[in-house]
N, C-alpha and C. Protein backbone atom coordinates (compact mmCIF):
# COMPACT_ATOMS: atom_id res chain seq x y z
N UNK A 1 0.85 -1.17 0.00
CA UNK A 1 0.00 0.00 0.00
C UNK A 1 0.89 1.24 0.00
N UNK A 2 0.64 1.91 -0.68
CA UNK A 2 1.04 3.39 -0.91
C UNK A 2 1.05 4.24 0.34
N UNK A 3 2.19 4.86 0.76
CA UNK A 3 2.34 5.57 2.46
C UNK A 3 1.62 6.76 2.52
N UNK A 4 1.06 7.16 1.40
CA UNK A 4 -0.04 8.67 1.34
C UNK A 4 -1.66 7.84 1.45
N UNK A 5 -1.99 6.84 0.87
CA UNK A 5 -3.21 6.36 1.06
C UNK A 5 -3.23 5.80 2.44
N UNK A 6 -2.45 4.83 2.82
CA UNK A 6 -2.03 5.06 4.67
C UNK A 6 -2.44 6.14 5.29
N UNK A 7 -1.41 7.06 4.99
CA UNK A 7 -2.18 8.75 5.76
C UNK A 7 -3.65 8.82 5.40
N UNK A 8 -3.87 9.06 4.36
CA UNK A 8 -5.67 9.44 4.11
C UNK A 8 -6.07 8.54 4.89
N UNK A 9 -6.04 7.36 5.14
CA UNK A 9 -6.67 6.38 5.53
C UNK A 9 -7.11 6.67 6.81
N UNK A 10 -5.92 7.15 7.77
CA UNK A 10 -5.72 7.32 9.05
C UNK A 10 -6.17 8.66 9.60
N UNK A 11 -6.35 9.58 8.71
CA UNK A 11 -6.76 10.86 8.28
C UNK A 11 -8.21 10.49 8.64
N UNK A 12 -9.11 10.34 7.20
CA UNK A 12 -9.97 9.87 7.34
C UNK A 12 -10.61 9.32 8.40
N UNK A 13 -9.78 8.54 8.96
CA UNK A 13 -10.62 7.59 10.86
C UNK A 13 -10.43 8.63 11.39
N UNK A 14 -9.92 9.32 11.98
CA UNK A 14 -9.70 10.21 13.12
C UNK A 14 -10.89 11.24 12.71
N UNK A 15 -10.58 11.93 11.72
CA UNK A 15 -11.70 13.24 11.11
C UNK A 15 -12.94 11.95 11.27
N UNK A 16 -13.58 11.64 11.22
CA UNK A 16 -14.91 10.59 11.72
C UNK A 16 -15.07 10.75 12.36
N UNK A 17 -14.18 10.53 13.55
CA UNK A 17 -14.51 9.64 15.16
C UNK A 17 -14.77 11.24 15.54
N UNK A 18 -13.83 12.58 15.34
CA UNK A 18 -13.99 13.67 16.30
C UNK A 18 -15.24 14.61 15.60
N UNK A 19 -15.47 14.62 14.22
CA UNK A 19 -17.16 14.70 13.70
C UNK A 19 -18.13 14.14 14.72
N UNK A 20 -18.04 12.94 14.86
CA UNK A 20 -18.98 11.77 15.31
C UNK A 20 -18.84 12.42 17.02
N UNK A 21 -18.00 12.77 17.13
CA UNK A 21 -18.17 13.13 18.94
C UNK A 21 -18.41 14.27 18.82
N UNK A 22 -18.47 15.54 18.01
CA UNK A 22 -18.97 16.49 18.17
C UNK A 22 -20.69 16.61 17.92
N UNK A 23 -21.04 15.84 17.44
CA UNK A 23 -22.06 15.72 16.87
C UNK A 23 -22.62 14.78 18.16
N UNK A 24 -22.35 14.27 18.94
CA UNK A 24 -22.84 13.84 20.21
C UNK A 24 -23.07 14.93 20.69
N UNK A 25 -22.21 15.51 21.12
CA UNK A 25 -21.69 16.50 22.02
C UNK A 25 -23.15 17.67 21.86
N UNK A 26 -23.09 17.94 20.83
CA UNK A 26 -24.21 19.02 20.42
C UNK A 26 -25.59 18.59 20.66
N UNK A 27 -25.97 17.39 20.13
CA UNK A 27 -27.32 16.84 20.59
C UNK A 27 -27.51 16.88 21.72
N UNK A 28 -26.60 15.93 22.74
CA UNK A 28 -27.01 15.87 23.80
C UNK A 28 -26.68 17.79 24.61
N UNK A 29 -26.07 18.62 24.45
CA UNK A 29 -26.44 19.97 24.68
C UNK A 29 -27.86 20.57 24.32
N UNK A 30 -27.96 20.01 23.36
CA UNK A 30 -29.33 20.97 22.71
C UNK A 30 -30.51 20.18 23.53
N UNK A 31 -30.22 18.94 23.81
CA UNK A 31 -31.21 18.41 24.20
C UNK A 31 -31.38 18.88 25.75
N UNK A 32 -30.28 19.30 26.26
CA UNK A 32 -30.43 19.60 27.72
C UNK A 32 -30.51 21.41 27.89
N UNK A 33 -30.36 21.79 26.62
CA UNK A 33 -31.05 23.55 26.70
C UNK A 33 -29.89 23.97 27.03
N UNK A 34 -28.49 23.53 27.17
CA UNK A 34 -27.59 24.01 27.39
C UNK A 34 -27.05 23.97 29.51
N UNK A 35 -28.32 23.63 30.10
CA UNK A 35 -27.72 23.54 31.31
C UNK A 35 -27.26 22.24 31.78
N UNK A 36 -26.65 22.56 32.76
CA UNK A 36 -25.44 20.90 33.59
C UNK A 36 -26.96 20.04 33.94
N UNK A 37 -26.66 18.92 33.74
CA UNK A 37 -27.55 17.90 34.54
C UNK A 37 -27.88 18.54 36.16
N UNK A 38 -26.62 18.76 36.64
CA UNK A 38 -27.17 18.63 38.51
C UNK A 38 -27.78 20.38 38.50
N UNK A 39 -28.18 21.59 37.59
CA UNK A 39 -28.87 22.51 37.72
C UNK A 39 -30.43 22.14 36.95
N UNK A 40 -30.60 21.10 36.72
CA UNK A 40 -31.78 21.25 36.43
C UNK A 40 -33.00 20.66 37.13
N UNK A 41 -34.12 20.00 37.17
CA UNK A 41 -34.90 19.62 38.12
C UNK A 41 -35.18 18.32 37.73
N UNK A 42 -35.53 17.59 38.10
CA UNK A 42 -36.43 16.32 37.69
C UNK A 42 -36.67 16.25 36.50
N UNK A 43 -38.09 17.08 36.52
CA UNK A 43 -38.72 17.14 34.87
C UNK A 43 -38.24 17.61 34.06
N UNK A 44 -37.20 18.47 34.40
CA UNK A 44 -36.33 18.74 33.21
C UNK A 44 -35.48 17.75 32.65
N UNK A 45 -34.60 16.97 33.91
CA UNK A 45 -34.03 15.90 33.33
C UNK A 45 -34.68 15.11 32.74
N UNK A 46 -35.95 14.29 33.19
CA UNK A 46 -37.13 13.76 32.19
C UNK A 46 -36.59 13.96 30.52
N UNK A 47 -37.13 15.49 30.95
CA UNK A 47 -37.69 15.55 29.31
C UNK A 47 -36.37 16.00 28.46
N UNK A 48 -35.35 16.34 29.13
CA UNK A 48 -34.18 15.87 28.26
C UNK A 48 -33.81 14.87 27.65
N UNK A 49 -34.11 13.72 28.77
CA UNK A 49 -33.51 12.35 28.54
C UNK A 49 -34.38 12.09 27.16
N UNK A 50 -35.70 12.01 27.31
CA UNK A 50 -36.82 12.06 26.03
C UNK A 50 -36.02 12.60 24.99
N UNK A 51 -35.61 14.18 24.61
CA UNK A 51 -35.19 14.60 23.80
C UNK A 51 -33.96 14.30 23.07
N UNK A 52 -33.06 13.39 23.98
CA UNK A 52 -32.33 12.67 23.42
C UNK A 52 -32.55 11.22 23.26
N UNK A 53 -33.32 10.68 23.31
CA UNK A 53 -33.97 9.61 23.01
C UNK A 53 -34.57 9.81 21.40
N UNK A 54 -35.66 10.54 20.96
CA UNK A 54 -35.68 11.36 20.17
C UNK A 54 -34.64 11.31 18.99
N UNK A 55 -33.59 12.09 19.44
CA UNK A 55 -32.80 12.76 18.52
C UNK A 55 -32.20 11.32 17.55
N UNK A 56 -31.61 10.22 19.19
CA UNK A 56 -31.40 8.65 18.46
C UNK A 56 -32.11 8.00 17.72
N UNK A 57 -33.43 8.17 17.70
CA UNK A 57 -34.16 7.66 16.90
C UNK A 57 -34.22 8.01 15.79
N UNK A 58 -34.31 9.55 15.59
CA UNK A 58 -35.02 10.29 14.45
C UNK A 58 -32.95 10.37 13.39
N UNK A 59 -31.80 9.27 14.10
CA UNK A 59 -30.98 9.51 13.48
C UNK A 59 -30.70 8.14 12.81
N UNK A 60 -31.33 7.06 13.90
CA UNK A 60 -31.40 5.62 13.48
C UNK A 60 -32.41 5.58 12.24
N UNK A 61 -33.36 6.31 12.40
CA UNK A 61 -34.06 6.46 11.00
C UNK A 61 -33.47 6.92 9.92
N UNK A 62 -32.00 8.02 10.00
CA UNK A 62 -32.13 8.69 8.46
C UNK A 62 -31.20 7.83 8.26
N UNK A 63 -30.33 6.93 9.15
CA UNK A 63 -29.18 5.91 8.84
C UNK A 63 -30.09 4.85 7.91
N UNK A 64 -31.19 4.28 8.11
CA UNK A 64 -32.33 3.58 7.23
C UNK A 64 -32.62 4.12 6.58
N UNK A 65 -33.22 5.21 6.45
CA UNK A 65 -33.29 5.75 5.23
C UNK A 65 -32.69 6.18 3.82
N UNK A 66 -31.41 6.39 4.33
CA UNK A 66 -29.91 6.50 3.85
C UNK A 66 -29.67 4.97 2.80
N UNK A 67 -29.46 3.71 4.09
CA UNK A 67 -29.75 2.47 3.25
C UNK A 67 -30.73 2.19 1.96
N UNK A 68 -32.07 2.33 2.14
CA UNK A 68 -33.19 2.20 0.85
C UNK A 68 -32.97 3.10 0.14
């Protein structure tokens, strides 16, 4: 194998994985309105947890959808 397609290769995984964690990172923020877990109340945590529940779903869907 060619030592520049190596790099892309390795390139490529890394640029994924820190996409892929930013893109956690943001859902689960947006889903919590931006405040810490231990400032919010009960029902807020509730309906965070929901909203990221939500977000997994409505992403497990476009990953299927993506497939067909």
């Amino acid at each position: 194998m060619d030592l520049n397609r190596l790099i892309q290769m390795l390139m490529r995984m890394f640029l994924r994985k820190a996409v892929n964690k930013g893109i956690r990172s943001a859902t689960d923020y947006a889903s919590r309105r931006g405040k810490a877990p231990e400032e919010m109340t009960p029902e807020e945590r509730a309906q965070a947890k929901k909203a990221k529940d939500l977000a997994d779903k409505a992403k497990k869907m476009a990953r299927l959808g993506r497939r067909l």
